[in-house]
Protein backbone atom coordinates (compact mmCIF):
# COMPACT_ATOMS: atom_id res chain seq x y z
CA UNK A 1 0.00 0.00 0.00
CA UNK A 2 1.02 3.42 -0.70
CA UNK A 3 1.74 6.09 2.18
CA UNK A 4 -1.83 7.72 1.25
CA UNK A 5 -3.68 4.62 1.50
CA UNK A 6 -5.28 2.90 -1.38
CA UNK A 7 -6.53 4.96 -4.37
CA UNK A 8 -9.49 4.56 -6.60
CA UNK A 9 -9.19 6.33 -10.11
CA UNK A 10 -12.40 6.82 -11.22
CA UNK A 11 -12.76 7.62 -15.12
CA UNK A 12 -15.49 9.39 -17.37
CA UNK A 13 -17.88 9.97 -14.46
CA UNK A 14 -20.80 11.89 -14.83
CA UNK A 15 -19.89 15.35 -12.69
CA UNK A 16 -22.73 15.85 -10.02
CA UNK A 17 -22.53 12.97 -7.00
CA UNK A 18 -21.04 9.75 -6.42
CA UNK A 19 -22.64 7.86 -3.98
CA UNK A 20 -20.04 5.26 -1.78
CA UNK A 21 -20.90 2.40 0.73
CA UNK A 22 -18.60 0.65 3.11
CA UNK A 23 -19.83 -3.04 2.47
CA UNK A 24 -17.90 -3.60 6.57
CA UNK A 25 -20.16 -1.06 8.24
CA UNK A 26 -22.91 -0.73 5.49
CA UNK A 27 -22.46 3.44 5.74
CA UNK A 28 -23.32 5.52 2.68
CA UNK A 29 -22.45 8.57 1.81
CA UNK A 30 -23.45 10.99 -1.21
CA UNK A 31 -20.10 13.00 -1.90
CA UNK A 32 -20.92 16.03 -4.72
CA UNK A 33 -18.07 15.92 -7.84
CA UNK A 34 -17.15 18.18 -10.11
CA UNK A 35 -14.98 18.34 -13.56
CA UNK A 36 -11.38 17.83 -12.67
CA UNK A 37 -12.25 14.84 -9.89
CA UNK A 38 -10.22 11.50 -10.80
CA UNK A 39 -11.37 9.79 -7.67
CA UNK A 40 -9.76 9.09 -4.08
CA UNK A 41 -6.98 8.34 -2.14
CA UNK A 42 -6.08 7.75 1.94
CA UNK A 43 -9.04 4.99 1.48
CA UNK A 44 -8.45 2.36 4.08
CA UNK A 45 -8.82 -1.55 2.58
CA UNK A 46 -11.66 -3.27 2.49
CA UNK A 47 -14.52 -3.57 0.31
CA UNK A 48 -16.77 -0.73 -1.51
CA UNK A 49 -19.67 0.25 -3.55
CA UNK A 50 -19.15 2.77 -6.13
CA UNK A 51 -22.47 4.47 -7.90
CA UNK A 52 -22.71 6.88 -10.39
CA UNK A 53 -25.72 7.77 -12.10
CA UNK A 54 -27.27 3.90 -10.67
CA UNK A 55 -24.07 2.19 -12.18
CA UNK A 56 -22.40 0.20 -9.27
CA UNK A 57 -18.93 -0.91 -9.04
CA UNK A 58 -18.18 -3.18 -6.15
CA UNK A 59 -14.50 -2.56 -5.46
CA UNK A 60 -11.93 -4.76 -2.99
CA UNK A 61 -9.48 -2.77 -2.39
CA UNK A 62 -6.66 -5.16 -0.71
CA UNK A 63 -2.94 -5.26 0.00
CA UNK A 64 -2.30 -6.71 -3.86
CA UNK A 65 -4.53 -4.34 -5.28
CA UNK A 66 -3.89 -1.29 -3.50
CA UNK A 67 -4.20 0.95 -6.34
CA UNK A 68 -7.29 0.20 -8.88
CA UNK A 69 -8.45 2.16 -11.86
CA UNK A 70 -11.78 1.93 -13.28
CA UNK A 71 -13.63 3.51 -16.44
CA UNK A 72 -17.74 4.30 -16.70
CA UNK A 73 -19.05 3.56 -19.96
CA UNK A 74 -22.53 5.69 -19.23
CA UNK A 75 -24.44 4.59 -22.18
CA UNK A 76 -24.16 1.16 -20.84
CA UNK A 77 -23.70 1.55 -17.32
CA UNK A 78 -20.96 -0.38 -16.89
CA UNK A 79 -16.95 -0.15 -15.59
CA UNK A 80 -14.25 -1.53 -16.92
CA UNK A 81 -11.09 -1.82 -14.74
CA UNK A 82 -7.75 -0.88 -16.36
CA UNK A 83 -4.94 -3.10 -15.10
CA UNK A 84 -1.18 -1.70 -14.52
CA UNK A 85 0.09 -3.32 -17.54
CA UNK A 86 -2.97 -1.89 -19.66
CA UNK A 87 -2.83 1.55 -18.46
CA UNK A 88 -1.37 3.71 -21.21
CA UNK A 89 -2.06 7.09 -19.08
CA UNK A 90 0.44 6.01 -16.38
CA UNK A 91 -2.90 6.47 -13.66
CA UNK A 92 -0.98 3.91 -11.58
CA UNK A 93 2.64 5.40 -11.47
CA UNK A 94 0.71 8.93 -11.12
CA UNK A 95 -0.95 8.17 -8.22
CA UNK A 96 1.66 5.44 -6.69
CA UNK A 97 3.92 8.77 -6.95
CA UNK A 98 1.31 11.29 -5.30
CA UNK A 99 1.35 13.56 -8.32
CA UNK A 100 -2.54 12.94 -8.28
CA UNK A 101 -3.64 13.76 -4.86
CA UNK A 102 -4.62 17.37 -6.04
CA UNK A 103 -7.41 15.65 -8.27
CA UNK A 104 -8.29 13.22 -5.76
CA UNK A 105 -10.12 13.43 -2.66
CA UNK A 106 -8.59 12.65 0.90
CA UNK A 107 -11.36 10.17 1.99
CA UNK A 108 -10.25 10.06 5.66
CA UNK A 109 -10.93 13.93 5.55
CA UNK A 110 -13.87 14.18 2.63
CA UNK A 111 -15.82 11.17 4.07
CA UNK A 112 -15.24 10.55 7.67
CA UNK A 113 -18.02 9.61 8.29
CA UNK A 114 -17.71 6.71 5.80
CA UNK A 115 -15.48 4.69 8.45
CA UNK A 116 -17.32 5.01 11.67
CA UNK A 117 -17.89 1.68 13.52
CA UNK A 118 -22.08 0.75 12.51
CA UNK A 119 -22.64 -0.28 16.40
């Protein structure tokens, strides 16, 4: 895992909310984008739900897999993950090297709420 925690890149979204659900403590929250937002970082592990515009993306964000990059397709509502070897824009090496952070939202501090204990 990187220093910031794990990152998700987040491609093509549409630019108004993203909703995101801890699948551990089953908290949502609605976050509001705008253009210029590539996704998050400082994300602790564990597994997600990703919806934009009612397409979902369950993530897993693990140890191997610290840093994952996904693309919407809108007109069919689906996401496509691009692998490190696959990813011609460098999104991996970008973020690995913090040069994205001031795209990216600081969960910990954006969503706090996000990784409060359910009980």
């Amino acid at each position: 895992m990187t220093s910031a925690g794990a990152y998700l890149i987040l491609r093509d979204l549409w630019k108004d909310e993203l909703k995101i659900t801890n699948r551990a403590n089953g908290i949502t929250v609605t976050v509001p984008i705008e253009g210029g937002f590539r996704g998050l970082y400082n994300l602790p592990l564990g597994e997600y739900t990703i919806e934009n515009h009612g397409a979902e993306l369950k993530v897993n964000l693990t140890e191997d897999a610290p840093i994952q990059v996904w693309q919407l397709d809108s007109t069919a509502g689906t996401w496509t993950e691009t692998k490190q070897e696959d990813d011609d824009f460098g999104y991996h090496d970008l973020a690995r090297s913090g040069a994205m952070n001031s795209k990216l939202l600081n969960a910990k501090q954006a969503v706090p709420n996000l990784f409060n204990d359910s009980s």
